[in-house]
Protein backbone atom coordinates (compact mmCIF):
# COMPACT_ATOMS: atom_id res chain seq x y z
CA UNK A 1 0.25 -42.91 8.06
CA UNK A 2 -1.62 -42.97 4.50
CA UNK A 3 -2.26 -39.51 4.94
CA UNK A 4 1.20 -38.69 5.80
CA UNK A 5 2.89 -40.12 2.75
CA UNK A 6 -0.06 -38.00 0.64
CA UNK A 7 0.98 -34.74 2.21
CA UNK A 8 4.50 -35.74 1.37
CA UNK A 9 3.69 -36.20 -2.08
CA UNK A 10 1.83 -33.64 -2.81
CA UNK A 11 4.96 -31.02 -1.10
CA UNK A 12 7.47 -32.33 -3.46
CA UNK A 13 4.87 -31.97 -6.44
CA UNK A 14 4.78 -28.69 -5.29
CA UNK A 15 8.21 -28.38 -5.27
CA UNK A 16 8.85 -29.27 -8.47
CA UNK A 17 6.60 -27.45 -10.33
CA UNK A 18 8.44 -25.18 -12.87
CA UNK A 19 7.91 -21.53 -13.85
CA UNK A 20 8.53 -20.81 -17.67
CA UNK A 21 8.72 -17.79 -19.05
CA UNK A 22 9.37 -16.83 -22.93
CA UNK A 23 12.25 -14.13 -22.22
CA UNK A 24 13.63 -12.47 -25.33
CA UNK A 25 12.95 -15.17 -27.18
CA UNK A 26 14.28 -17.88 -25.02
CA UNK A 27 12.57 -20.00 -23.09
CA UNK A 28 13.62 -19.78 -19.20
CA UNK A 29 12.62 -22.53 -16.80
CA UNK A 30 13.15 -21.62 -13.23
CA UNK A 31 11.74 -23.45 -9.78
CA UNK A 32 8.55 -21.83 -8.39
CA UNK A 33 9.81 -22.16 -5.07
CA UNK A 34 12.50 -19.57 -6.05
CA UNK A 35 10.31 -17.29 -7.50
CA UNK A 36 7.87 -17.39 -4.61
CA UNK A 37 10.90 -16.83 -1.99
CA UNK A 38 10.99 -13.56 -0.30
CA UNK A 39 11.42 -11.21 2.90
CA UNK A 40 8.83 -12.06 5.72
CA UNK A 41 5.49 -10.36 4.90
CA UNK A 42 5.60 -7.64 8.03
CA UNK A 43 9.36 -6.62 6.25
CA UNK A 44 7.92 -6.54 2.96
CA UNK A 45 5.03 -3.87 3.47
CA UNK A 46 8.32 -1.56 5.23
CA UNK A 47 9.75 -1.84 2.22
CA UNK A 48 7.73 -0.80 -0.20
CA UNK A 49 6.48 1.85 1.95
CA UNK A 50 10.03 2.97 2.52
CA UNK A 51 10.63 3.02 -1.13
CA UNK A 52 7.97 4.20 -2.19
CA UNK A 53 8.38 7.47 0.20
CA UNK A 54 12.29 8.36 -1.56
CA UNK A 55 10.36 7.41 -4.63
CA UNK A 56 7.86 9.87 -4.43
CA UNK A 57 10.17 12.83 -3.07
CA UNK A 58 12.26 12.05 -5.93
CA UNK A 59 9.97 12.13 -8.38
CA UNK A 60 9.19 15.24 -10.58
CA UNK A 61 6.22 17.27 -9.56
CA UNK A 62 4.15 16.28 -11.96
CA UNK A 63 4.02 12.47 -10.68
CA UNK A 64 4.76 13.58 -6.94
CA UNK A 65 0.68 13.32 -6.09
CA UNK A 66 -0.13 10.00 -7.80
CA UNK A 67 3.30 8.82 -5.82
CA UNK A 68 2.10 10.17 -2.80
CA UNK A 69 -1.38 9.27 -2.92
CA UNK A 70 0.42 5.44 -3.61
CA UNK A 71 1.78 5.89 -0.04
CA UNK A 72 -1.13 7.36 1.58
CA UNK A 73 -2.66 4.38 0.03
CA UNK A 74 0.21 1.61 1.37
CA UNK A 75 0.32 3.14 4.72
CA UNK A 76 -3.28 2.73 5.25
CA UNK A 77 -3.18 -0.95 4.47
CA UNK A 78 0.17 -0.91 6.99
CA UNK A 79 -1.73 1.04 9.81
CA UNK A 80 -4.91 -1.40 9.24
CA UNK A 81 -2.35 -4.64 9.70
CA UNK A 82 -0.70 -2.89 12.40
CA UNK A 83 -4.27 -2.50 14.53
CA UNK A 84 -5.27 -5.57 13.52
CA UNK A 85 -2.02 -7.20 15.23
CA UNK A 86 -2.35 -5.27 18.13
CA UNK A 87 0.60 -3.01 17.71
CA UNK A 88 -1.22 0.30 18.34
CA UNK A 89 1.99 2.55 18.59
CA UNK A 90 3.08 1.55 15.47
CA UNK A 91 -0.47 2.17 13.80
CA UNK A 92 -0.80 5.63 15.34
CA UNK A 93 3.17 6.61 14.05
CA UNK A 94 1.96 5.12 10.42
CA UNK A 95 -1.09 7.19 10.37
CA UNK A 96 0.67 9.97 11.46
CA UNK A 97 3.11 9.50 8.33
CA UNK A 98 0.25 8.98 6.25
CA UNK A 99 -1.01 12.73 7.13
CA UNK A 100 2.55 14.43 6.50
CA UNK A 101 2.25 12.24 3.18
CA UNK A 102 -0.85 13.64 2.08
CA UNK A 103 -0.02 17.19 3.05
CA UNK A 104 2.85 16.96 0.64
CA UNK A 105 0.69 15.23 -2.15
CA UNK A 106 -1.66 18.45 -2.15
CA UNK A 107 0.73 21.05 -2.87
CA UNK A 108 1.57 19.02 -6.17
CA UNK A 109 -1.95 18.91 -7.34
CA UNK A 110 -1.99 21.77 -10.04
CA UNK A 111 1.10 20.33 -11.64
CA UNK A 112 -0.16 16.75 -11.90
CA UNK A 113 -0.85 14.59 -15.00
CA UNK A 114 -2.76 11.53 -13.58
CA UNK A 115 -5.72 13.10 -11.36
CA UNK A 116 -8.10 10.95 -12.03
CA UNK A 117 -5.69 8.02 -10.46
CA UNK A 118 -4.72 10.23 -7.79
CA UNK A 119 -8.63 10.62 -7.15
CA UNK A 120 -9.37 6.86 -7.34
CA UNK A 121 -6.73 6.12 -4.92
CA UNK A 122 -7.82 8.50 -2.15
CA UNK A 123 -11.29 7.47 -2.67
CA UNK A 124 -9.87 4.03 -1.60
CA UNK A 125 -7.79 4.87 0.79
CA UNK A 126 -10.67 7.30 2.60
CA UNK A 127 -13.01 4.03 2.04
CA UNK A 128 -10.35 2.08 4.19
CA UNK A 129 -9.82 4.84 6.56
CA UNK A 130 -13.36 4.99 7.12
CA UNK A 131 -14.25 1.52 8.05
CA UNK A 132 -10.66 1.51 10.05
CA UNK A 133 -12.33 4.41 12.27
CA UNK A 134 -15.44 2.01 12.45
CA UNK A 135 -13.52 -1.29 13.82
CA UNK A 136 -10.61 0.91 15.94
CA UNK A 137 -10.66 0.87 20.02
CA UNK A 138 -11.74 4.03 21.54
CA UNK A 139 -7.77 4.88 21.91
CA UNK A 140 -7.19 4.71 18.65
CA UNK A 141 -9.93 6.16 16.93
CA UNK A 142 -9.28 9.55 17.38
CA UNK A 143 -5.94 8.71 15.38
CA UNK A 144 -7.88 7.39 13.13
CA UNK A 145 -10.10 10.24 12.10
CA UNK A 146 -7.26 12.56 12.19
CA UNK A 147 -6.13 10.84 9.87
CA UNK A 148 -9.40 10.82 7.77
CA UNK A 149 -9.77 14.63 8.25
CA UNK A 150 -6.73 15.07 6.54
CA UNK A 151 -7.43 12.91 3.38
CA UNK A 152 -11.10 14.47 3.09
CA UNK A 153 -9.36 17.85 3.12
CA UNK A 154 -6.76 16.50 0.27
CA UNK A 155 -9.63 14.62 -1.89
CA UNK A 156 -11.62 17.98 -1.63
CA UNK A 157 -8.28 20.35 -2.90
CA UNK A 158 -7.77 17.79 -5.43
CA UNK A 159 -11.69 17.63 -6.88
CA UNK A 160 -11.43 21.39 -6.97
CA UNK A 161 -8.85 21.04 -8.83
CA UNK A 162 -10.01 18.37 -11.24
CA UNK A 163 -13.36 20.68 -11.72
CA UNK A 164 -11.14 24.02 -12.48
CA UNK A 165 -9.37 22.52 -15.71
């Protein structure tokens, strides 16, 4: 019972702990509870990977690469979740975006202002991708490298690139 009434405590200290903020020179106190609130976490990553994709098509050429390479980046993450959970059709769809995503980030490469952040990213996203091929079932490992294959070819367009400035 003791530790009961300490759990219940410590929630409604948690509850009324207060965010504040110094907002154009006003000070703005707001619940945390409200700013923590948001979509379910599974929604969330759909969402910003959704975005991001109308962001990026949108986007002037000269930004369409580091946008894309963003995505390539999310969708990784999203596939890796999406293994990890079991939900194998979903991952293979998701990596199969990610490869249409990076074929569109590579014709954008000669026109883009942020390489080096473009290159960072896909060296992260190739770093996931290649331990994702390491931990995925034999079904879903050729999906996997596909995947891969297609980055490596990307990275390698884009470092030629980088080099011929």
């Amino acid at each position: 019972m003791h530790v009961a009434a300490s759990l219940s405590a410590v929630s409604r200290v948690v509850r009324l702990h207060l965010v504040v903020a110094l907002c154009g020179g006003f000070l703005v106190v707001m619940p945390m509870h409200a700013a923590a609130a948001g979509p379910p976490p599974g929604t969330l990553d759909l969402h910003i990977v959704a975005d991001l994709e109308v962001k990026a098509s949108a986007a002037n050429p000269r930004e369409q690469a580091f946008l894309y390479a963003d995505l390539a980046d999310k969708m990784s993450l999203l596939a890796s979740r999406q293994m990890a959970d079991g939900e194998l059709e979903k991952a293979e769809e998701t990596l199969q975006q990610l490869e249409a995503c990076t074929a569109k980030m590579e014709s954008n490469f000669r026109q883009s202002k942020s390489l080096k952040k473009t290159e960072m990213l896909l060296h992260t996203t190739n770093r996931r991708l290649t331990d994702m091929t390491r931990a995925a079932s034999s079904d879903m490992k050729p999906h996997v490298q596909d995947a891969l294959k297609r980055l490596n070819l990307a990275q390698t367009s884009l470092l030629a690139t980088i080099f011929a400035k």
